[in-house]
Protein backbone atom coordinates (compact mmCIF):
# COMPACT_ATOMS: atom_id res chain seq x y z
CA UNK A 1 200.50 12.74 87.07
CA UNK A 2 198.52 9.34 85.83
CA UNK A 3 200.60 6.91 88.46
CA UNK A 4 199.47 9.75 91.59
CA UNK A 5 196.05 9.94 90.47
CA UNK A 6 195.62 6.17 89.80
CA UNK A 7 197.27 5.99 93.41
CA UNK A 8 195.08 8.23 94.96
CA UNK A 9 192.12 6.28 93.49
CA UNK A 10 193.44 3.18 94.45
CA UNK A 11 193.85 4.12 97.89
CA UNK A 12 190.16 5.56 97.88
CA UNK A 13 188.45 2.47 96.86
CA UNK A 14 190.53 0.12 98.82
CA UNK A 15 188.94 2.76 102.26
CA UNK A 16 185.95 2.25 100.75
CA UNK A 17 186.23 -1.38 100.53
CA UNK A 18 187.24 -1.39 104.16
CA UNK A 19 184.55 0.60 105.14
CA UNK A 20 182.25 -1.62 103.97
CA UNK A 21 183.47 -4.89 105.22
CA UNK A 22 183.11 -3.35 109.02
CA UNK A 23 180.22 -5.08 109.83
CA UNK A 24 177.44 -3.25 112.36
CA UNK A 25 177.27 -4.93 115.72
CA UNK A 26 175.25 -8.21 115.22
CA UNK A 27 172.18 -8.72 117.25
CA UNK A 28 172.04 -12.22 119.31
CA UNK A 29 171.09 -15.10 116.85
CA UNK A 30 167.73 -16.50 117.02
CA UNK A 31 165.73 -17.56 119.69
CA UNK A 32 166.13 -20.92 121.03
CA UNK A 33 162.76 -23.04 120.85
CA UNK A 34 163.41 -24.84 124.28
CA UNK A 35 163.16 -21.65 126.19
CA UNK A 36 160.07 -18.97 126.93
CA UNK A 37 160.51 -15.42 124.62
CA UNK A 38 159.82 -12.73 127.15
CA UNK A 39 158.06 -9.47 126.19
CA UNK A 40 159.77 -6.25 128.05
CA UNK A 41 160.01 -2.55 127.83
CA UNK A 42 163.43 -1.87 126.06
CA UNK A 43 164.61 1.63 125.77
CA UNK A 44 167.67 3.79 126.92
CA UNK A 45 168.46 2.80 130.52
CA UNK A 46 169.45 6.45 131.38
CA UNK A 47 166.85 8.24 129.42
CA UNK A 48 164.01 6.74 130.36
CA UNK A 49 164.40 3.95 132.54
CA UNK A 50 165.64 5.37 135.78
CA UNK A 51 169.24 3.57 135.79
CA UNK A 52 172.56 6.02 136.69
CA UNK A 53 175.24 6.60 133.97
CA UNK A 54 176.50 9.32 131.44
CA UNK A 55 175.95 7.52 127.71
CA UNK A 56 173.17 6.06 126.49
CA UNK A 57 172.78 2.00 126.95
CA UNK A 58 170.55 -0.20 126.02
CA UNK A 59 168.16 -1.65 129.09
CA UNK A 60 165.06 -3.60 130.00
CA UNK A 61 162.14 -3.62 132.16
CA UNK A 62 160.86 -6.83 133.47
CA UNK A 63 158.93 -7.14 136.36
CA UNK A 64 159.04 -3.63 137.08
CA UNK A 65 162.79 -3.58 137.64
CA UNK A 66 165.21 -1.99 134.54
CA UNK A 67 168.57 -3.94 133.73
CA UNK A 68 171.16 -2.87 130.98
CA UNK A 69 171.52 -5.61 128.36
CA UNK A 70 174.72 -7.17 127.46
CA UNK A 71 174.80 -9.32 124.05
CA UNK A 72 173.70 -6.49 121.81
CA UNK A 73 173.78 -2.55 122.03
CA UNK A 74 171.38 0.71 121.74
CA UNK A 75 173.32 1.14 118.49
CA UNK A 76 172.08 -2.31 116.90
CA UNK A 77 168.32 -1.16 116.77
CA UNK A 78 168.24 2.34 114.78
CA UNK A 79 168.91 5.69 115.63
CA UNK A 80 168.71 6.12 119.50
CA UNK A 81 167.57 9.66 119.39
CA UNK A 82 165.15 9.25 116.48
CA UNK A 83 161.51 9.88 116.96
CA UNK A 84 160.41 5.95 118.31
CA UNK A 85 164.21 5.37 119.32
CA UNK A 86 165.33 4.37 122.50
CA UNK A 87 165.91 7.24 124.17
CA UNK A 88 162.69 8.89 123.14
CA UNK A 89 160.12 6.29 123.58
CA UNK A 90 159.83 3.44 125.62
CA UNK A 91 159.38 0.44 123.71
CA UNK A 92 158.72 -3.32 122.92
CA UNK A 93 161.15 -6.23 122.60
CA UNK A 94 160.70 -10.05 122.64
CA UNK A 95 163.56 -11.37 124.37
CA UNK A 96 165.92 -14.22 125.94
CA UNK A 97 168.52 -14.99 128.50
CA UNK A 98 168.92 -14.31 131.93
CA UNK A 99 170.03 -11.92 134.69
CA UNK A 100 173.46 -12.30 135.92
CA UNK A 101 175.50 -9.95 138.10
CA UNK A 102 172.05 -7.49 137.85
CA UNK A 103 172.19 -7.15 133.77
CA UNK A 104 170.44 -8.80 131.33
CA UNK A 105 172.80 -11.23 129.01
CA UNK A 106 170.56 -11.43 126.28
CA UNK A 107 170.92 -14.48 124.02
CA UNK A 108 167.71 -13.04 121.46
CA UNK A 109 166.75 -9.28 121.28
CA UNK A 110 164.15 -8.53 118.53
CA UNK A 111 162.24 -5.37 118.76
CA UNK A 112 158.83 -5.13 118.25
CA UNK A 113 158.38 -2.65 115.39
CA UNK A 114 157.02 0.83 116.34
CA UNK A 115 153.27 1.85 115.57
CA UNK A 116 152.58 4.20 112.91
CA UNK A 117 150.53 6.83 113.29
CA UNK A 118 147.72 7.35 111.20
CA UNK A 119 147.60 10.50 108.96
């Protein structure tokens, strides 16, 4: 009875330990100095800015047209169907990269943080 409980422990701690080492998708790294940090609308591409698809994905608005992003996800910046997240509110990112192929391949994504509201 010891040798299967200290097995079933084992075995819990080691998932646990596995679980933990799964790292969240990473944002891009830092901006580069040599290059301009755009401020955009970022929110959920089908929610709220106008672009087709079934899921929720990350886009941008720049110069009044929307793009998804590629380099880092809706996931990476909080719950997406929070209060302020991205597919309830529309809202500020600085960013950098460039369109290619008509998406954004972001190479620095940093959101601006929400406003709070005063109580």
């Amino acid at each position: 009875m010891k040798i299967l409980l200290f097995s079933l422990l084992s075995f819990l701690m080691a998932s646990a330990g596995y679980a933990q080492s799964a790292a969240p998708a990473a944002s891009p790294p830092g901006p580069d100095p040599a290059k301009e940090i755009l401020l955009v609308d970022a929110s959920c591409g089908q929610c709220k800015l106008g672009l087709p698809g079934k899921s929720c994905d990350l886009a941008i608005r720049r110069d009044g047209k929307a793009y998804f992003v590629d380099g880092t996800t809706i996931d990476s910046h909080g719950d997406a169907h929070a209060k302020d997240g991205f597919c309830q509110a529309i809202r500020q990112a600085r960013v950098q990269g460039e369109v290619v192929d008509n998406r954004f391949k972001a190479t620095y994504f940093q959101l601006v943080p929400a406003p709070t509201s005063a109580k």
